[in-house]
Protein backbone atom coordinates (compact mmCIF):
# COMPACT_ATOMS: atom_id res chain seq x y z
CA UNK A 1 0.00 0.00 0.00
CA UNK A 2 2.53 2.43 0.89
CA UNK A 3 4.59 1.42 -2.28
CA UNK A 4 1.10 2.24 -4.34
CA UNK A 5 0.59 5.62 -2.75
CA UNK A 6 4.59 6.76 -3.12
CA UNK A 7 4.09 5.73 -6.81
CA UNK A 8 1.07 7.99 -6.86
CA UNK A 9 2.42 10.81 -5.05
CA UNK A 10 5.51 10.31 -7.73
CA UNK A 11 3.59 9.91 -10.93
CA UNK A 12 3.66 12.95 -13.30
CA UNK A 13 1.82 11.77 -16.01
CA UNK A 14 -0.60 9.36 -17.85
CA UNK A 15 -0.11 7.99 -21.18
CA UNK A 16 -1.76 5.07 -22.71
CA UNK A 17 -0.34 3.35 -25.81
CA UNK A 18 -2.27 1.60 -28.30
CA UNK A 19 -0.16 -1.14 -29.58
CA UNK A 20 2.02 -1.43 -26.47
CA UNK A 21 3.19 -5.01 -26.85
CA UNK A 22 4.67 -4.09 -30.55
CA UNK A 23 8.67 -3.72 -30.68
CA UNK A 24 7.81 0.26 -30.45
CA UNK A 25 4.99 -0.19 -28.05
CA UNK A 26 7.38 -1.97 -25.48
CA UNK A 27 9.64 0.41 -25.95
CA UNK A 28 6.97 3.83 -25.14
CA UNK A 29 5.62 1.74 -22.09
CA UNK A 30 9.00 1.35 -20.71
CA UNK A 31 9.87 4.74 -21.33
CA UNK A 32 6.91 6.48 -19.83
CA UNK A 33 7.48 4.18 -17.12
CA UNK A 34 10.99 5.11 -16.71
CA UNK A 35 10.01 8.58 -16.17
CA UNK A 36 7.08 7.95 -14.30
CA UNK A 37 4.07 7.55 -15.94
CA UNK A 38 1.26 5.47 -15.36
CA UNK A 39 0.88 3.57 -18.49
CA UNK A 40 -2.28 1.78 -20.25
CA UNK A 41 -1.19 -0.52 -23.15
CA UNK A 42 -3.83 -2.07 -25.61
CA UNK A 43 -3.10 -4.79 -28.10
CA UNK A 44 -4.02 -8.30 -28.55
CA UNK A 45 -1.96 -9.34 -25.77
CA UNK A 46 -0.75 -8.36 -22.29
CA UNK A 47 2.03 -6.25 -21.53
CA UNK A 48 3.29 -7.12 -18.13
CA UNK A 49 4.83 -3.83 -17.53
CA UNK A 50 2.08 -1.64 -18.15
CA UNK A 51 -0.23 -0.71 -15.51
CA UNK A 52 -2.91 -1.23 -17.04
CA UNK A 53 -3.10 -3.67 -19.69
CA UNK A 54 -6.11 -3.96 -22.20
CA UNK A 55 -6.43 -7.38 -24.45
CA UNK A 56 -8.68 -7.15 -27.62
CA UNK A 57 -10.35 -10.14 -28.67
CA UNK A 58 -9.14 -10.63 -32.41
CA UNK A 59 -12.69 -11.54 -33.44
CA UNK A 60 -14.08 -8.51 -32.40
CA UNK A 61 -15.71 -6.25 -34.96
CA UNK A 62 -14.12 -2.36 -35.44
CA UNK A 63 -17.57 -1.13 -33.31
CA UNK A 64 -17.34 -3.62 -30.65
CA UNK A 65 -13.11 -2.90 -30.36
CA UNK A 66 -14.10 0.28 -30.13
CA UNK A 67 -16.89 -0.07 -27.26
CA UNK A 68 -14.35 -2.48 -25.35
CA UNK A 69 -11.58 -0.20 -25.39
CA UNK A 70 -13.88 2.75 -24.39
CA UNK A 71 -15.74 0.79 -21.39
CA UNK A 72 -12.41 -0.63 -20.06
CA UNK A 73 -9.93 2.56 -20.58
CA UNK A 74 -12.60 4.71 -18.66
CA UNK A 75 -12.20 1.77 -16.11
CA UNK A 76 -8.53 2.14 -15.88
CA UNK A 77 -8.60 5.80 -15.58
CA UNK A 78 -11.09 5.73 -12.62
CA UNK A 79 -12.21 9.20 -13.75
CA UNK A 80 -8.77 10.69 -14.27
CA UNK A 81 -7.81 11.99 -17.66
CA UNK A 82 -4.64 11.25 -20.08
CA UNK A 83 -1.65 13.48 -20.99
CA UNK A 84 -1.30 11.92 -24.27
CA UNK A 85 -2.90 9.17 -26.45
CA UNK A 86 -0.04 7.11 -28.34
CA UNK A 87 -0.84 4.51 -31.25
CA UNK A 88 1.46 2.67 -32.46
CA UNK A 89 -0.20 -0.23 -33.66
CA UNK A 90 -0.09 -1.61 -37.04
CA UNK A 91 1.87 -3.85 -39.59
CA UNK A 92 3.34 -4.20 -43.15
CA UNK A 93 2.07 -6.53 -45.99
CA UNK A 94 3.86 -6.31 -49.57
CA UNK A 95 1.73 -7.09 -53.03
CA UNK A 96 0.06 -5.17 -55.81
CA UNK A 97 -2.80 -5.21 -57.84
CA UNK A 98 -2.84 -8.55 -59.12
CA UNK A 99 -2.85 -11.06 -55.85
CA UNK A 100 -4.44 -10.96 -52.88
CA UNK A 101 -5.75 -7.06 -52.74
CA UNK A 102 -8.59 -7.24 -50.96
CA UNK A 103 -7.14 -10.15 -47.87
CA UNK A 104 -3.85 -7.59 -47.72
CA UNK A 105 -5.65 -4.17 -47.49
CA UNK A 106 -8.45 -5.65 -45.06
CA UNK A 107 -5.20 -6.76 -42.74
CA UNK A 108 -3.95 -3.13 -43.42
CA UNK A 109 -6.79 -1.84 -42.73
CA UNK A 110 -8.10 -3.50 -39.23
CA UNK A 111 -4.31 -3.30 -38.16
CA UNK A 112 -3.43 0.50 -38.76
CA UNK A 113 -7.06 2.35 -39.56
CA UNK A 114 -9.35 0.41 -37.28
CA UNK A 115 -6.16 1.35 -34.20
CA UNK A 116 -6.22 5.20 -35.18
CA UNK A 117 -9.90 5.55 -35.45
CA UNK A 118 -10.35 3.85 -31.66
CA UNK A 119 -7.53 6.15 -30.39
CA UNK A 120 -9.33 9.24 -31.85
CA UNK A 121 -12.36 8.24 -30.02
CA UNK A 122 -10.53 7.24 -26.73
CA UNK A 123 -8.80 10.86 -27.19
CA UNK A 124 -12.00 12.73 -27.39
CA UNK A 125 -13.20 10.83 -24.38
CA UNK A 126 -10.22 10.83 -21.98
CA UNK A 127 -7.39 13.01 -22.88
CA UNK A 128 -6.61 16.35 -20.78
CA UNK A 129 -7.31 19.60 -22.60
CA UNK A 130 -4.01 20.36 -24.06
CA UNK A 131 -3.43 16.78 -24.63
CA UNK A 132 -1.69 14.78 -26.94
CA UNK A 133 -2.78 12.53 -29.81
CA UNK A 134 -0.30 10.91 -31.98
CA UNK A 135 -1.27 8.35 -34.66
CA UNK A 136 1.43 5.94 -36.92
CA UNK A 137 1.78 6.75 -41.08
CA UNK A 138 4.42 5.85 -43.39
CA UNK A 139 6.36 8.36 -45.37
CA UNK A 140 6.35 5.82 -48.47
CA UNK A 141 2.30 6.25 -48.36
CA UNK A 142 2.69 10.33 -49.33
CA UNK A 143 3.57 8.70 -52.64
CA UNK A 144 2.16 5.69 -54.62
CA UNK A 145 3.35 2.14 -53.34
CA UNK A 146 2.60 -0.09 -56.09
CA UNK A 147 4.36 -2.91 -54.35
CA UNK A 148 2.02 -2.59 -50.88
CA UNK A 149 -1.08 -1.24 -51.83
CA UNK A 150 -3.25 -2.69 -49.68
CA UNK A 151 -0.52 -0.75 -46.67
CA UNK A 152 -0.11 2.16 -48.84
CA UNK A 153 -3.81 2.55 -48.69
CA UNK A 154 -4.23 2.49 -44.96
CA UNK A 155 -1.23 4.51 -44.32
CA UNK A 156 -2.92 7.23 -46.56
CA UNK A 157 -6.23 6.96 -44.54
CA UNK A 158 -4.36 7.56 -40.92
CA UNK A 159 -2.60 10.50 -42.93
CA UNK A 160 -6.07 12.15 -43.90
CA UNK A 161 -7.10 11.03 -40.05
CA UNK A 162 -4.61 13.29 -38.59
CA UNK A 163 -5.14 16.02 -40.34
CA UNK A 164 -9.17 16.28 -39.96
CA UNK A 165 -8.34 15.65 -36.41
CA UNK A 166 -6.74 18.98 -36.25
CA UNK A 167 -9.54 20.79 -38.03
CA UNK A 168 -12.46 22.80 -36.12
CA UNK A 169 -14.87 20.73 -34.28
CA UNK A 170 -13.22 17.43 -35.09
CA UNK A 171 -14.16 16.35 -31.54
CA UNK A 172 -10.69 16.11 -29.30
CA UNK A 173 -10.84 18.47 -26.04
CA UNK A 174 -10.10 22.07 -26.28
CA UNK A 175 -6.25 23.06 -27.38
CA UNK A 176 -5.43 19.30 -28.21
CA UNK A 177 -3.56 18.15 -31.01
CA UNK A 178 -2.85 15.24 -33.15
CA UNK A 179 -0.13 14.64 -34.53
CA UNK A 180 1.47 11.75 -37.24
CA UNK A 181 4.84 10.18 -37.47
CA UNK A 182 5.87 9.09 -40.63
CA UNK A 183 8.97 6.84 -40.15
CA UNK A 184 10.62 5.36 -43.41
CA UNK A 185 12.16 2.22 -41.35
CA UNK A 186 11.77 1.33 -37.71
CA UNK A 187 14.56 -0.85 -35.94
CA UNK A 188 12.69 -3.07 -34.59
CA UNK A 189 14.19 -7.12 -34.26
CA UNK A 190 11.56 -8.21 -37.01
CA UNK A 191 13.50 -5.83 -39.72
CA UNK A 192 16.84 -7.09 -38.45
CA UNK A 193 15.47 -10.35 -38.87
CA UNK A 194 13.88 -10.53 -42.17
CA UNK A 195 16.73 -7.79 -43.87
CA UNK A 196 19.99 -8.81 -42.51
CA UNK A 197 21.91 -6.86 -44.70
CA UNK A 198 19.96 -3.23 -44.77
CA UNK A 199 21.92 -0.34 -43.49
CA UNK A 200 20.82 -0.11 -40.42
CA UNK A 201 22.18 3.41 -40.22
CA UNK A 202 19.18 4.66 -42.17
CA UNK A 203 16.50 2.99 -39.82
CA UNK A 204 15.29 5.36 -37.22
CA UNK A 205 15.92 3.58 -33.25
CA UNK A 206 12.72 2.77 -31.27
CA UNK A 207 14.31 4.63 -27.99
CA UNK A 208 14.56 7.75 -30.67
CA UNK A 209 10.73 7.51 -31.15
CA UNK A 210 9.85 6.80 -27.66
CA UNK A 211 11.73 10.09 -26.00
CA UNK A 212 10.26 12.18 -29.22
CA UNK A 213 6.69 11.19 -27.85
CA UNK A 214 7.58 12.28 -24.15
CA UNK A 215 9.01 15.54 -25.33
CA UNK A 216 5.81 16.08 -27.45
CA UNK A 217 3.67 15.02 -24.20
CA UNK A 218 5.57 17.40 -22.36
CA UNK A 219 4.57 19.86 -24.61
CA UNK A 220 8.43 20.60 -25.52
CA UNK A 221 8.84 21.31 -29.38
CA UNK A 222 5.63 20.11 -30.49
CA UNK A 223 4.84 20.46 -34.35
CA UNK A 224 1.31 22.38 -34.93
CA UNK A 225 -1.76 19.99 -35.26
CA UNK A 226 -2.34 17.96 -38.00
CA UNK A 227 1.11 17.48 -39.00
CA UNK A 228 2.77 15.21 -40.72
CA UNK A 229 6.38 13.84 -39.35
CA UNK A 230 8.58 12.54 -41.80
CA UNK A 231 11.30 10.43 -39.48
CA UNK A 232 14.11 10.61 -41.75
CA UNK A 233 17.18 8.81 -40.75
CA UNK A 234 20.90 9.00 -42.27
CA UNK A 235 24.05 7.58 -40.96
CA UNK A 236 22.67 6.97 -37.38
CA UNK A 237 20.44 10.72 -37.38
CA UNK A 238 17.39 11.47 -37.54
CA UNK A 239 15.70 14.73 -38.67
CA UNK A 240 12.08 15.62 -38.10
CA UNK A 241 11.08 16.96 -42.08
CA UNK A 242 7.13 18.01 -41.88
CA UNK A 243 5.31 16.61 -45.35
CA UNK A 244 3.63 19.39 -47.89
């Protein structure tokens, strides 16, 4: 008990990341909890280190995800409110016109749109005034990706997402913003595993990602709403480049 109420007294934040068992959803929920966060995670499984961990049924429908996640965040909260709403969630699937369109951009789809669209509502519901919303693109997706439409199609969707979210009466609490990243390649152990020989210098570092979020929770050199945030990595750096 007394361990419970020091960590309250000591908490300076809450944060909830949707997606937090993902390589880069680990690595947000250990870094808000580093620094002292309470942290929900959401995904289809549990994240031990979270404080609050959320686990969607796969067979759930994109209405009933999003009742679940509403009914059981509001739970977690216990009538407190979050700094910043953090999703992360998604997935890659190659392949083009001619095989498998519809099964690969349904995938795309419930993995990256169906996540954004819950967090939106989730942010309207529970994040402070001020708060932060930050939803997952791709920089390939601001061009055509005729070898991953299906992804190339979601990606697009979460793009136009952000950037209605930032538009008058969109819904979020007063002086909130949403925000997209837009990395080109994450570092995460799947990449390593399945490109051995990329240079790894050009793939942007999950910890990288993790302390940009805090900073932006922190309100500390936050982009305007509605942008998009090219992560563009070169020889171990990354810049921040905002898309046209």
């Amino acid at each position: 008990m007394a361990n419970s109420v020091k960590q309250c007294i000591n908490m300076v934040g809450r944060v909830l990341v949707y997606g937090g068992k993902g390589a880069l959803g680990s690595a947000c929920v250990s870094h808000f909890k580093s620094n002292n966060y309470w942290v929900g995670s959401i995904d289809l499984s549990v994240n031990e280190e979270a404080d609050a961990s959320i686990v969607l049924p796969r067979e759930l429908s994109w209405e009933q995800q999003e009742a679940e996640v509403l009914t059981k965040v509001g739970d977690a909260l216990n009538d407190e409110k979050l700094d910043a709403v953090i999703c992360v969630a998604g997935g890659w699937a190659g392949g083009n016109a001619s095989k498998d369109l519809a099964k690969n951009a349904d995938l795309m789809w419930r993995q990256s749109v169906w996540t954004s669209s819950i967090s939106a509502a989730v942010a309207s519901k529970y994040l402070k005034d001020g708060g932060l919303l930050t939803l997952t693109g791709a920089q390939p997706a601001l061009q055509g990706t005729s070898g991953m439409i299906g992804y190339g199609m979601a990606k697009a969707a979460v793009h136009q997402l952000t950037r209605s979210l930032a538009g008058k009466n969109s819904g979020l609490p007063t002086d909130a913003i949403a925000v997209a990243i837009l990395p080109v390649t994450l570092d995460t152990p799947m990449n390593r595993k399945w490109m051995p020989k990329a240079d790894f210098g050009s793939w942007t570092p999950l910890a990288e990602v993790a302390e940009l979020f805090h900073k932006w929770t922190q309100g500390k050199e936050r982009p305007n709403s509605g942008a998009l945030v090219q992560l563009i990595t070169k020889d171990g750096v990354t810049q921040l480049v905002e898309a046209n």
